[in-house]
PDB file of N, CA and C in Angstrom:
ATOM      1  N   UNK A   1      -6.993  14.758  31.092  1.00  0.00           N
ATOM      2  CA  UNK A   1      -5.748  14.031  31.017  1.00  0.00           C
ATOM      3  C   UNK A   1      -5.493  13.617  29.571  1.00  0.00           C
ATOM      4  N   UNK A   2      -4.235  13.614  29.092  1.00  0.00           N
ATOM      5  CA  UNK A   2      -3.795  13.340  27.228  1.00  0.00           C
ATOM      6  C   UNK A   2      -4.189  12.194  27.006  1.00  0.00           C
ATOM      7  N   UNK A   3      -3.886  11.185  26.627  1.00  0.00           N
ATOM      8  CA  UNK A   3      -3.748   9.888  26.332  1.00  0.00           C
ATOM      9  C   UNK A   3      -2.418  10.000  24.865  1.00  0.00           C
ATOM     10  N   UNK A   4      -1.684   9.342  25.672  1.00  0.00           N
ATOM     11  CA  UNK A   4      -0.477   9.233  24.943  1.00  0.00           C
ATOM     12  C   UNK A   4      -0.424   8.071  23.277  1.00  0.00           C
ATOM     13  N   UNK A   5      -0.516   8.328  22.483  1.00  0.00           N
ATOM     14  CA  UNK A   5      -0.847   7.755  21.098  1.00  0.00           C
ATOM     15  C   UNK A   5       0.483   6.877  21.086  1.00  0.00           C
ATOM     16  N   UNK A   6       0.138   5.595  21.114  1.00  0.00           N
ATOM     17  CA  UNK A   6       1.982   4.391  20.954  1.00  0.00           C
ATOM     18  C   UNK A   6       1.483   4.544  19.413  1.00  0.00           C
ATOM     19  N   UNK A   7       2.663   5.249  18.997  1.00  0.00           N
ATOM     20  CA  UNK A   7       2.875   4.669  17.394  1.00  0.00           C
ATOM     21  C   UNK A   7       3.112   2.776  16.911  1.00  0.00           C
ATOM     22  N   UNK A   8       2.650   2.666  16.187  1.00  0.00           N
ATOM     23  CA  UNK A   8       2.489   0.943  15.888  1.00  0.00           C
ATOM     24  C   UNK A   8       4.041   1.158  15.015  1.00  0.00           C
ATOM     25  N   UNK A   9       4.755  -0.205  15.173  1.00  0.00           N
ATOM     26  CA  UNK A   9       6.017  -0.510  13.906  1.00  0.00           C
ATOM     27  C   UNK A   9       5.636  -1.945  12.828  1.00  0.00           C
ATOM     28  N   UNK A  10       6.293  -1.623  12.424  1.00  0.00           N
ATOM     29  CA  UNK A  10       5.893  -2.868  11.386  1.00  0.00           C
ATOM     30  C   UNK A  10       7.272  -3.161  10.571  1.00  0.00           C
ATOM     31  N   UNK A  11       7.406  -4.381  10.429  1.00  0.00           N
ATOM     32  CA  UNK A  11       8.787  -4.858  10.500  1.00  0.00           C
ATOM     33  C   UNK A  11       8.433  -5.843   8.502  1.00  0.00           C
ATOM     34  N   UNK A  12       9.425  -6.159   7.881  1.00  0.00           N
ATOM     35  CA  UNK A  12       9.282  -6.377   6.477  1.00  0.00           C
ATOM     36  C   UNK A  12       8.271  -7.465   6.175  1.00  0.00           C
ATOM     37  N   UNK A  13       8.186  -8.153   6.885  1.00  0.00           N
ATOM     38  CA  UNK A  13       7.021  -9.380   6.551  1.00  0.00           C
ATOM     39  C   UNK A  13       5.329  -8.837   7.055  1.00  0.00           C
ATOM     40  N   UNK A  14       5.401  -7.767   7.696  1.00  0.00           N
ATOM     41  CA  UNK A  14       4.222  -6.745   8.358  1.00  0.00           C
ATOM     42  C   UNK A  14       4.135  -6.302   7.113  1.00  0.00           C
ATOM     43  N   UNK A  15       4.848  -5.041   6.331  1.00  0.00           N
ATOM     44  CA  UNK A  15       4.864  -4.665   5.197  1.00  0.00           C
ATOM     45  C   UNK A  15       4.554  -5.557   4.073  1.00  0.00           C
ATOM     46  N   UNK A  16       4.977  -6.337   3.585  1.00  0.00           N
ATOM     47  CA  UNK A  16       4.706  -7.555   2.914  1.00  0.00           C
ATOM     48  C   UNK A  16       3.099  -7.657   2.966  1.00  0.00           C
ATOM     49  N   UNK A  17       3.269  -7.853   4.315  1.00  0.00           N
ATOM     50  CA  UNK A  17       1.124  -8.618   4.522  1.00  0.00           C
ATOM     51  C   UNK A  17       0.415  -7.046   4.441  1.00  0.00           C
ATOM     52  N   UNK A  18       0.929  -6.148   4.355  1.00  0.00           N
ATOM     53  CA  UNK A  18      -0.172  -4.847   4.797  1.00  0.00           C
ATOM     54  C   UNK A  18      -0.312  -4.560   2.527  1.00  0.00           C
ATOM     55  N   UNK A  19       0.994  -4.724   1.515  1.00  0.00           N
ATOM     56  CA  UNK A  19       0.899  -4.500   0.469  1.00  0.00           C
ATOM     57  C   UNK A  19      -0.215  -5.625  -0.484  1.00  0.00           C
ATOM     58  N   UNK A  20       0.538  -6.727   0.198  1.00  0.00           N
ATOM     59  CA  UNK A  20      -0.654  -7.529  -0.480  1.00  0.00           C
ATOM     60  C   UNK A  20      -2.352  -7.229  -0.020  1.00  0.00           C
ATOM     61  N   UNK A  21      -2.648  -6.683   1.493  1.00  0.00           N
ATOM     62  CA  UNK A  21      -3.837  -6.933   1.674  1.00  0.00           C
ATOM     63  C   UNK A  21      -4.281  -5.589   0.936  1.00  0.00           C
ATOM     64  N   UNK A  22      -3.532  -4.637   0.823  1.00  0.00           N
ATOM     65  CA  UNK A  22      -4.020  -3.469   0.150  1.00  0.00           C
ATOM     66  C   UNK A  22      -4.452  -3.667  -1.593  1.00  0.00           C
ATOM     67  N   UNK A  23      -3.417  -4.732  -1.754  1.00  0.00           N
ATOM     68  CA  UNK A  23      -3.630  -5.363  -3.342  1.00  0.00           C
ATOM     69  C   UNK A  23      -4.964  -5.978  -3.434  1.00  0.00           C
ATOM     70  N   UNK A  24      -5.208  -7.043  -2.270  1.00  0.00           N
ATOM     71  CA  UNK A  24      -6.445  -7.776  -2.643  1.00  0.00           C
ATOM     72  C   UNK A  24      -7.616  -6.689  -2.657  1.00  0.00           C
ATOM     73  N   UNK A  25      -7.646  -5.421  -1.455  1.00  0.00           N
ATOM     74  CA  UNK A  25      -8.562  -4.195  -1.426  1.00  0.00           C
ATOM     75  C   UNK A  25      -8.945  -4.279  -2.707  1.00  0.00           C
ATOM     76  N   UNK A  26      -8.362  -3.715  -3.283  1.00  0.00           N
ATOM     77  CA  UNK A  26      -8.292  -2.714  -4.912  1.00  0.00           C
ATOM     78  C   UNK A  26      -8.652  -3.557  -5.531  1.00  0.00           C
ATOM     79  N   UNK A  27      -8.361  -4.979  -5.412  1.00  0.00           N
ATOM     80  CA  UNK A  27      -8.793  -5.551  -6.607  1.00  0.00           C
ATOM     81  C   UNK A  27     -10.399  -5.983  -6.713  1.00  0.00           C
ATOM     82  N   UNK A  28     -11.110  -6.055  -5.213  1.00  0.00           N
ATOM     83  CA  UNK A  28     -12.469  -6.327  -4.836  1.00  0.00           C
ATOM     84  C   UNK A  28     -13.314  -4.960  -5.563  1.00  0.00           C
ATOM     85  N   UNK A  29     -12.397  -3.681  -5.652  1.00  0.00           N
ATOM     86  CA  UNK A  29     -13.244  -2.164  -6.155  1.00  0.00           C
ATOM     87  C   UNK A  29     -12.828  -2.534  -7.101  1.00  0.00           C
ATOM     88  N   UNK A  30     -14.123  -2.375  -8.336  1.00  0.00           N
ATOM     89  CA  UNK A  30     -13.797  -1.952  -9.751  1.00  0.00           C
ATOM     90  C   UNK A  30     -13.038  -0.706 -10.140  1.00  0.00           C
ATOM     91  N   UNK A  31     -13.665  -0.011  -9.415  1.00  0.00           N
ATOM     92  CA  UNK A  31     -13.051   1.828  -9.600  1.00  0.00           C
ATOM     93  C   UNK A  31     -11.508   1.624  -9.026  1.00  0.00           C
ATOM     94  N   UNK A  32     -11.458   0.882  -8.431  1.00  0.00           N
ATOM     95  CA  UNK A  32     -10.440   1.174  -7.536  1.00  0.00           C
ATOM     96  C   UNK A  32      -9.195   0.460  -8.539  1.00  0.00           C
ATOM     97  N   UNK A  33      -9.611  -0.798  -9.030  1.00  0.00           N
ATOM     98  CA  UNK A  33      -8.737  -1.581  -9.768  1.00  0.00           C
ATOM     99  C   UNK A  33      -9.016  -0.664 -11.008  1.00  0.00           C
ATOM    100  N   UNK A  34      -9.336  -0.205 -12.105  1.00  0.00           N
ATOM    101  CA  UNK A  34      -9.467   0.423 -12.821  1.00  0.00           C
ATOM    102  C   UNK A  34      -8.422   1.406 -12.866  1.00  0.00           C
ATOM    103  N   UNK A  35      -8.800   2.846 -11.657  1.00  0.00           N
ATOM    104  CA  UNK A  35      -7.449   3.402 -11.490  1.00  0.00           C
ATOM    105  C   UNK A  35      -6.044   3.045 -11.431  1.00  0.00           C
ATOM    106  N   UNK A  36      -6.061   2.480 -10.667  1.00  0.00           N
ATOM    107  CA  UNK A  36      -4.613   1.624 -10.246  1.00  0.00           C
ATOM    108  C   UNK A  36      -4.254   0.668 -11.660  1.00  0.00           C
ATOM    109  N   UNK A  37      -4.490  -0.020 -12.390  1.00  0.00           N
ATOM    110  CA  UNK A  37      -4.159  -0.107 -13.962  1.00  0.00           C
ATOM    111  C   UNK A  37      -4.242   0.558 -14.413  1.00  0.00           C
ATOM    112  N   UNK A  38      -4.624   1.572 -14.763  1.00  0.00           N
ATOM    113  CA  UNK A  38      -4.734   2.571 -15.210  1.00  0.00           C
ATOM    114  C   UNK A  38      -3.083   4.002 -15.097  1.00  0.00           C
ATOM    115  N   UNK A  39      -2.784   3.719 -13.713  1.00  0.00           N
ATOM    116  CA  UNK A  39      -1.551   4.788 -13.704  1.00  0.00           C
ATOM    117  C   UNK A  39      -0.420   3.515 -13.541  1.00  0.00           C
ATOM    118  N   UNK A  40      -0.586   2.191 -13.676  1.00  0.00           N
ATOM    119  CA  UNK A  40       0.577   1.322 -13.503  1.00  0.00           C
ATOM    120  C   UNK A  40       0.799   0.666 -15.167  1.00  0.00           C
ATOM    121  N   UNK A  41      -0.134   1.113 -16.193  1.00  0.00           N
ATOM    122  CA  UNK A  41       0.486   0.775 -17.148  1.00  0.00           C
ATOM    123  C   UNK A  41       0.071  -1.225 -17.486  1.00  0.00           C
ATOM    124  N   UNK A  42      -0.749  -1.777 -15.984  1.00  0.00           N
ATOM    125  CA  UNK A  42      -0.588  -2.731 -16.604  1.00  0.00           C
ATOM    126  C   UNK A  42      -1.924  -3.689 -16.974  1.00  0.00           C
ATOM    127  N   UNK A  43      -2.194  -4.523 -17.176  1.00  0.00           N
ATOM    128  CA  UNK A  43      -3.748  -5.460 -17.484  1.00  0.00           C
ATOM    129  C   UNK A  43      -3.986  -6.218 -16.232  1.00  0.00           C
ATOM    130  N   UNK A  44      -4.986  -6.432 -16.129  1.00  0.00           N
ATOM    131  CA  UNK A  44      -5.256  -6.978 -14.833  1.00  0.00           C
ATOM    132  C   UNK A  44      -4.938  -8.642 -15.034  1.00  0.00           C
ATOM    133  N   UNK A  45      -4.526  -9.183 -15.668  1.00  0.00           N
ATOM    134  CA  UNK A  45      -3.857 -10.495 -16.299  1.00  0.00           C
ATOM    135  C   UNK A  45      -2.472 -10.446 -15.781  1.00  0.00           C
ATOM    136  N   UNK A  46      -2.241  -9.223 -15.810  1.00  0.00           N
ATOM    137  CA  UNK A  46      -0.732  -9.177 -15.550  1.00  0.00           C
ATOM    138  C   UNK A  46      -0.489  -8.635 -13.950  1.00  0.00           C
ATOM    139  N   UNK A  47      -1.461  -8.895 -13.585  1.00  0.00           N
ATOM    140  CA  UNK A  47      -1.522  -8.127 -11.643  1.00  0.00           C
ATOM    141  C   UNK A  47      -0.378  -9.840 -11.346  1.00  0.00           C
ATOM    142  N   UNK A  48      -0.733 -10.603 -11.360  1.00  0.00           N
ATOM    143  CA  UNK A  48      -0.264 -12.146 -10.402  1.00  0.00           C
ATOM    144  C   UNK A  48       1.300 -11.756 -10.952  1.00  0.00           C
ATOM    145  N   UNK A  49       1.587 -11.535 -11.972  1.00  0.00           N
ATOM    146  CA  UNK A  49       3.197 -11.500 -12.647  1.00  0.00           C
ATOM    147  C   UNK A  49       3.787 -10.429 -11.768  1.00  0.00           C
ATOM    148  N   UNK A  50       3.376  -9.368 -12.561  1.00  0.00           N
ATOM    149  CA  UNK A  50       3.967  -8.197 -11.454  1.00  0.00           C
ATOM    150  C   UNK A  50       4.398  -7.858 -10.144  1.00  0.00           C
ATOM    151  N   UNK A  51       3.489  -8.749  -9.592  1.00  0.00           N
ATOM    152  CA  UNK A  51       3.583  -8.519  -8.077  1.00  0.00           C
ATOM    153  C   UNK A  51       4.514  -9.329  -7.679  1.00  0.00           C
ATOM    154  N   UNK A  52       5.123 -10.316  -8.625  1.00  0.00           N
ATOM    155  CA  UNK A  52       6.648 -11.169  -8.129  1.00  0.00           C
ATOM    156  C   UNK A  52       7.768 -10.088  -8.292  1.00  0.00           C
ATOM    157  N   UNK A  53       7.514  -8.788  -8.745  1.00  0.00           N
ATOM    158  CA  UNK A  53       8.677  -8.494  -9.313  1.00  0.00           C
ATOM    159  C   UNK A  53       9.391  -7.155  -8.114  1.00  0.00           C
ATOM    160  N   UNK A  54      10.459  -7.180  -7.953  1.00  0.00           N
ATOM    161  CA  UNK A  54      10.513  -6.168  -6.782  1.00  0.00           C
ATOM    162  C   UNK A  54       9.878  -4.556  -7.042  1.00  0.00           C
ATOM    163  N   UNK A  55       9.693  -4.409  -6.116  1.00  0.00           N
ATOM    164  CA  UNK A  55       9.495  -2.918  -6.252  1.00  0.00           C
ATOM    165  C   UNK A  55       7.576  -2.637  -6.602  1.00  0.00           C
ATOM    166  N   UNK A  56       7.019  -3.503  -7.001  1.00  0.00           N
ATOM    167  CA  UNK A  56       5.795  -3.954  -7.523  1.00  0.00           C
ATOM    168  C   UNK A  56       4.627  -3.684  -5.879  1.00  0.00           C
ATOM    169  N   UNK A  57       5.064  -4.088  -5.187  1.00  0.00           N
ATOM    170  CA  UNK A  57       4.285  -4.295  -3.440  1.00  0.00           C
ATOM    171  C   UNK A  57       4.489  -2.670  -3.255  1.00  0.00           C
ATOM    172  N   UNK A  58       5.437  -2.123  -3.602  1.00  0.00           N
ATOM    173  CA  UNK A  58       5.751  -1.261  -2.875  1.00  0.00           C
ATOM    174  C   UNK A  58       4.766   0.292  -3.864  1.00  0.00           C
ATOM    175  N   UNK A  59       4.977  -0.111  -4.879  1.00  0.00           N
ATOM    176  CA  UNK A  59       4.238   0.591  -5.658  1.00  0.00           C
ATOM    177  C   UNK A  59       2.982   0.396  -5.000  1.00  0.00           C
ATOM    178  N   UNK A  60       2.351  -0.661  -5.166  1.00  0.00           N
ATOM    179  CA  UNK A  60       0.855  -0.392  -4.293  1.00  0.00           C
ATOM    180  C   UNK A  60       0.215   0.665  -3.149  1.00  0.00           C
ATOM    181  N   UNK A  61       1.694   0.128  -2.224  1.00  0.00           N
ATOM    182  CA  UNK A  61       1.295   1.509  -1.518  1.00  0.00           C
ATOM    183  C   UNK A  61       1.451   2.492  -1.717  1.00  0.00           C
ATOM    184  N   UNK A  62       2.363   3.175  -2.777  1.00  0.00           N
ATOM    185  CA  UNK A  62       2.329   4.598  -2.944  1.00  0.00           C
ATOM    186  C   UNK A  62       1.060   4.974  -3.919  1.00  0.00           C
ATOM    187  N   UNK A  63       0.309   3.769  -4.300  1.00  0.00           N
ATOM    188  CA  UNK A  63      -0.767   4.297  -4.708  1.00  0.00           C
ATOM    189  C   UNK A  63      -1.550   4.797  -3.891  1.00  0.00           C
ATOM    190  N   UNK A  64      -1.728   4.134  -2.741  1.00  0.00           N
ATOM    191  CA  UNK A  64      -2.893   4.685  -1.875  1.00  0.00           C
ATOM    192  C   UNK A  64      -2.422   5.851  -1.589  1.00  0.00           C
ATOM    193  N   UNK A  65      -0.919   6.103  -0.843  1.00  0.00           N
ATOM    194  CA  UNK A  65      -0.411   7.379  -0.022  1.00  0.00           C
ATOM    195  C   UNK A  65      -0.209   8.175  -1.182  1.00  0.00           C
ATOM    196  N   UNK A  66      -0.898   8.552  -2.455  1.00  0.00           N
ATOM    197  CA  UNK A  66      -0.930   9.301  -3.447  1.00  0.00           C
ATOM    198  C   UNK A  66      -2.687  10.253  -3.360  1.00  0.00           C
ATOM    199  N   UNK A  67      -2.972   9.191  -2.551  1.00  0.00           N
ATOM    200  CA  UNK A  67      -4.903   9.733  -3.204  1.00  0.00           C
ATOM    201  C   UNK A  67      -5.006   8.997  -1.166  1.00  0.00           C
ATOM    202  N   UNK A  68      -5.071  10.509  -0.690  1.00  0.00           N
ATOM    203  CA  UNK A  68      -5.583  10.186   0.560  1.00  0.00           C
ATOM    204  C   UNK A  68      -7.511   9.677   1.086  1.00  0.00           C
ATOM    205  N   UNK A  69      -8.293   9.628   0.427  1.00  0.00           N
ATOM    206  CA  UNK A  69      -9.419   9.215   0.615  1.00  0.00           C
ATOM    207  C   UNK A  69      -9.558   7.614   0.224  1.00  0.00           C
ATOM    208  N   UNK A  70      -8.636   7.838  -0.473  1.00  0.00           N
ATOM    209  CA  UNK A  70      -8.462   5.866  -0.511  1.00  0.00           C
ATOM    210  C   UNK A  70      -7.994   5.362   0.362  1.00  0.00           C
ATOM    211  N   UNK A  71      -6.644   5.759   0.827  1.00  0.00           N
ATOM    212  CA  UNK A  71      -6.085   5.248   1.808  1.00  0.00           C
ATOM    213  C   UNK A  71      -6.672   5.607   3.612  1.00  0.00           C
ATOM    214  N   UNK A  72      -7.853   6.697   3.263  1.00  0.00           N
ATOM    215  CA  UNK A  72      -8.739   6.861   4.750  1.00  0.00           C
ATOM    216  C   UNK A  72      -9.334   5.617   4.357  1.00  0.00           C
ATOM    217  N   UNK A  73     -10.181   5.318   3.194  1.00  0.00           N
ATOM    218  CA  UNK A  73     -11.177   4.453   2.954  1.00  0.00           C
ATOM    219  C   UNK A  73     -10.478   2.755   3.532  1.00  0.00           C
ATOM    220  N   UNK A  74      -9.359   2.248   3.138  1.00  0.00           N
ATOM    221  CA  UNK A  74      -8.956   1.498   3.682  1.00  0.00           C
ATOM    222  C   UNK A  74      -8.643   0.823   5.106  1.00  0.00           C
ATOM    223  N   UNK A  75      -7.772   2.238   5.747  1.00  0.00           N
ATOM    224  CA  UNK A  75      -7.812   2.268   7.180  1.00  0.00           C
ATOM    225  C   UNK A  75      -9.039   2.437   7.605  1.00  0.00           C
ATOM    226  N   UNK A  76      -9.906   2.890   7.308  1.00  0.00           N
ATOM    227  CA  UNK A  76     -11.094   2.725   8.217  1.00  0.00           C
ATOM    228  C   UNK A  76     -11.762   0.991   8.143  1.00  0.00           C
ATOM    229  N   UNK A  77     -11.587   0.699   6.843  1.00  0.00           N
ATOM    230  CA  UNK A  77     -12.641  -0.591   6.945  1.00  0.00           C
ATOM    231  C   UNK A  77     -11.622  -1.571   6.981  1.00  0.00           C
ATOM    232  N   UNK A  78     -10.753  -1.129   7.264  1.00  0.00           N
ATOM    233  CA  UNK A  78      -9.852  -2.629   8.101  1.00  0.00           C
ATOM    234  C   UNK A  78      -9.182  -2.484   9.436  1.00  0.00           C
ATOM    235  N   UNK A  79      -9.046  -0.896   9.836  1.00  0.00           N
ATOM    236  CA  UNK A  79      -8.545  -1.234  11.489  1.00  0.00           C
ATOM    237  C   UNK A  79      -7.390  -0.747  11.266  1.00  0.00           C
ATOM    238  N   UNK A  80      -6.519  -0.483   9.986  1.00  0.00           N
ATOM    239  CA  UNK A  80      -5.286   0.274  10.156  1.00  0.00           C
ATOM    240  C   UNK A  80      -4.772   1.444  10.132  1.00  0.00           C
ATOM    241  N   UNK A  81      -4.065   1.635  11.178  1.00  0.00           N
ATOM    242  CA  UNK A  81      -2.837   2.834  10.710  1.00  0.00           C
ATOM    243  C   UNK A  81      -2.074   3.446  10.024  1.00  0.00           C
ATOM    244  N   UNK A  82      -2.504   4.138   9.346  1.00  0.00           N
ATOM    245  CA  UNK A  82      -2.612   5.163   7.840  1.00  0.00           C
ATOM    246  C   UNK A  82      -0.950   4.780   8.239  1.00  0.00           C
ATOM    247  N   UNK A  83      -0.319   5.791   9.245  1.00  0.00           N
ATOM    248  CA  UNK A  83       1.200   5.739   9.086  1.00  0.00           C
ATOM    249  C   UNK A  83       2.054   3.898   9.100  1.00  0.00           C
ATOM    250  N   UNK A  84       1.522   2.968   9.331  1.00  0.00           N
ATOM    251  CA  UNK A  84       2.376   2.150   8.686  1.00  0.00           C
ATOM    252  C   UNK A  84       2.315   2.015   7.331  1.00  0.00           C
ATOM    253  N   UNK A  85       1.735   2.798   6.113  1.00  0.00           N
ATOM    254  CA  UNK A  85       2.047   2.527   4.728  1.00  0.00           C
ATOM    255  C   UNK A  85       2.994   3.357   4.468  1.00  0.00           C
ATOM    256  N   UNK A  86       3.437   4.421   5.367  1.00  0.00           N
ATOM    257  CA  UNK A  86       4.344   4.886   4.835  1.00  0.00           C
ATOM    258  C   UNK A  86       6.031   4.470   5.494  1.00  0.00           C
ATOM    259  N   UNK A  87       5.658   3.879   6.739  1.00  0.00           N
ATOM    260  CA  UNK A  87       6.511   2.642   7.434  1.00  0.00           C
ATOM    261  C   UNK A  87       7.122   1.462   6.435  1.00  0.00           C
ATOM    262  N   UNK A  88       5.868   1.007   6.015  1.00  0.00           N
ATOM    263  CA  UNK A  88       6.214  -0.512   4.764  1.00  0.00           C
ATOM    264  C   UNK A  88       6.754   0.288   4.020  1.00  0.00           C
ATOM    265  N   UNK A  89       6.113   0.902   3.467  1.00  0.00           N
ATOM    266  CA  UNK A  89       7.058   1.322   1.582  1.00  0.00           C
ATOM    267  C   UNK A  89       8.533   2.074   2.115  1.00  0.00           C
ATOM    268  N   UNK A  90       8.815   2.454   3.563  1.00  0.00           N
ATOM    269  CA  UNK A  90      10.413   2.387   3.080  1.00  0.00           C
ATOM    270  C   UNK A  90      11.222   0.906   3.283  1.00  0.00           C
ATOM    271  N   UNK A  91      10.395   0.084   3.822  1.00  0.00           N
ATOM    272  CA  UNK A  91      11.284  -1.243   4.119  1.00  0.00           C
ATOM    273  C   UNK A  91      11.134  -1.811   2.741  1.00  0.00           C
ATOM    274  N   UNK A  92      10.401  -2.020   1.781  1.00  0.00           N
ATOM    275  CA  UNK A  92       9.957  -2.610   0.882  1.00  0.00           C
ATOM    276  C   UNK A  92      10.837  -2.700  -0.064  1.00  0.00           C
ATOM    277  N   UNK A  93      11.320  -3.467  -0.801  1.00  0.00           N
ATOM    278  CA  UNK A  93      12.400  -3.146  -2.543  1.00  0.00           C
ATOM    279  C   UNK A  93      11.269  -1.855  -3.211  1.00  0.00           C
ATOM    280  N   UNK A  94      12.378  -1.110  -3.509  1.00  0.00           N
ATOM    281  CA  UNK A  94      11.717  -0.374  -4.549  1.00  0.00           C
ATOM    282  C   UNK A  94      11.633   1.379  -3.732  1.00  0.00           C
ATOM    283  N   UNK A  95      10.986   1.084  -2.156  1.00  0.00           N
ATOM    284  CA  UNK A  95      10.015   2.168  -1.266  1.00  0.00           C
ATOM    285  C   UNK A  95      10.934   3.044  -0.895  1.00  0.00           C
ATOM    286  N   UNK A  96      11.914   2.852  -0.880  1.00  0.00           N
ATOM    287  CA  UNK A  96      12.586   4.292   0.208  1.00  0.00           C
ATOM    288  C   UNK A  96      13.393   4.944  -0.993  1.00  0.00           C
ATOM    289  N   UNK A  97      12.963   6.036  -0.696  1.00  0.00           N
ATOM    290  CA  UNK A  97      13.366   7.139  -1.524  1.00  0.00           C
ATOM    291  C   UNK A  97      14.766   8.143  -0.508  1.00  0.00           C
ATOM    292  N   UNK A  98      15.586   7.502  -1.583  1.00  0.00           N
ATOM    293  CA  UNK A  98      17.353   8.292  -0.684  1.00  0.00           C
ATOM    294  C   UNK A  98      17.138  10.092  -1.099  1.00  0.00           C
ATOM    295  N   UNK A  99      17.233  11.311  -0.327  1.00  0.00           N
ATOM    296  CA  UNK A  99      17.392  12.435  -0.588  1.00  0.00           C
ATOM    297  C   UNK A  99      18.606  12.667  -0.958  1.00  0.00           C
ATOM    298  N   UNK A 100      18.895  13.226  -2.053  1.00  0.00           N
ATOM    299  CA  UNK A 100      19.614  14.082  -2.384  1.00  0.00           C
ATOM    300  C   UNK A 100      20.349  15.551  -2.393  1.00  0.00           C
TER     301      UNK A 100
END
């Protein structure tokens, strides 16, 4: 017999809590924070500033959904569903990308 998979939703304040907890992730890995300053251009002094600024949360997650073994590494050691990061980053300022 199948077992029918309920996709999870996540609504902007879900997104919100899933970018920051992915922020605090990265920042506990050296490697991990390293990279991620590293392609954002910014100092880790400047992580608390940035992250007021729109579009900043949302970047986080396209870091992970850029480098899929990070973002397995995450969902596994916290319990989440790979597909709500790509859920949040279109609700997010900054995340949804309009086609042309």
């Amino acid at each position: 017999m199948d077992e029918l998979v309920k996709m999870q939703k996540i609504d902007l304040d879900g997104a919100h809590d899933l970018a920051i907890s992915s922020l605090v992730f990265l920042s506990q890995d050296g490697e991990l924070l390293s990279r991620f300053l590293a392609l954002t251009g910014i100092t880790s002094d400047q992580i608390r500033i940035a992250a007021q600024e729109p579009g900043f949360l949302a970047g986080v997650l396209q870091f992970y959904l850029a480098h899929e073994p990070t973002l397995l590494r995450y969902c596994t050691e916290t319990g989440t569903d790979p597909a709500l990061f790509q859920q949040a980053l279109n609700l997010l300022p900054g995340g949804r990308q309009e086609a042309y």
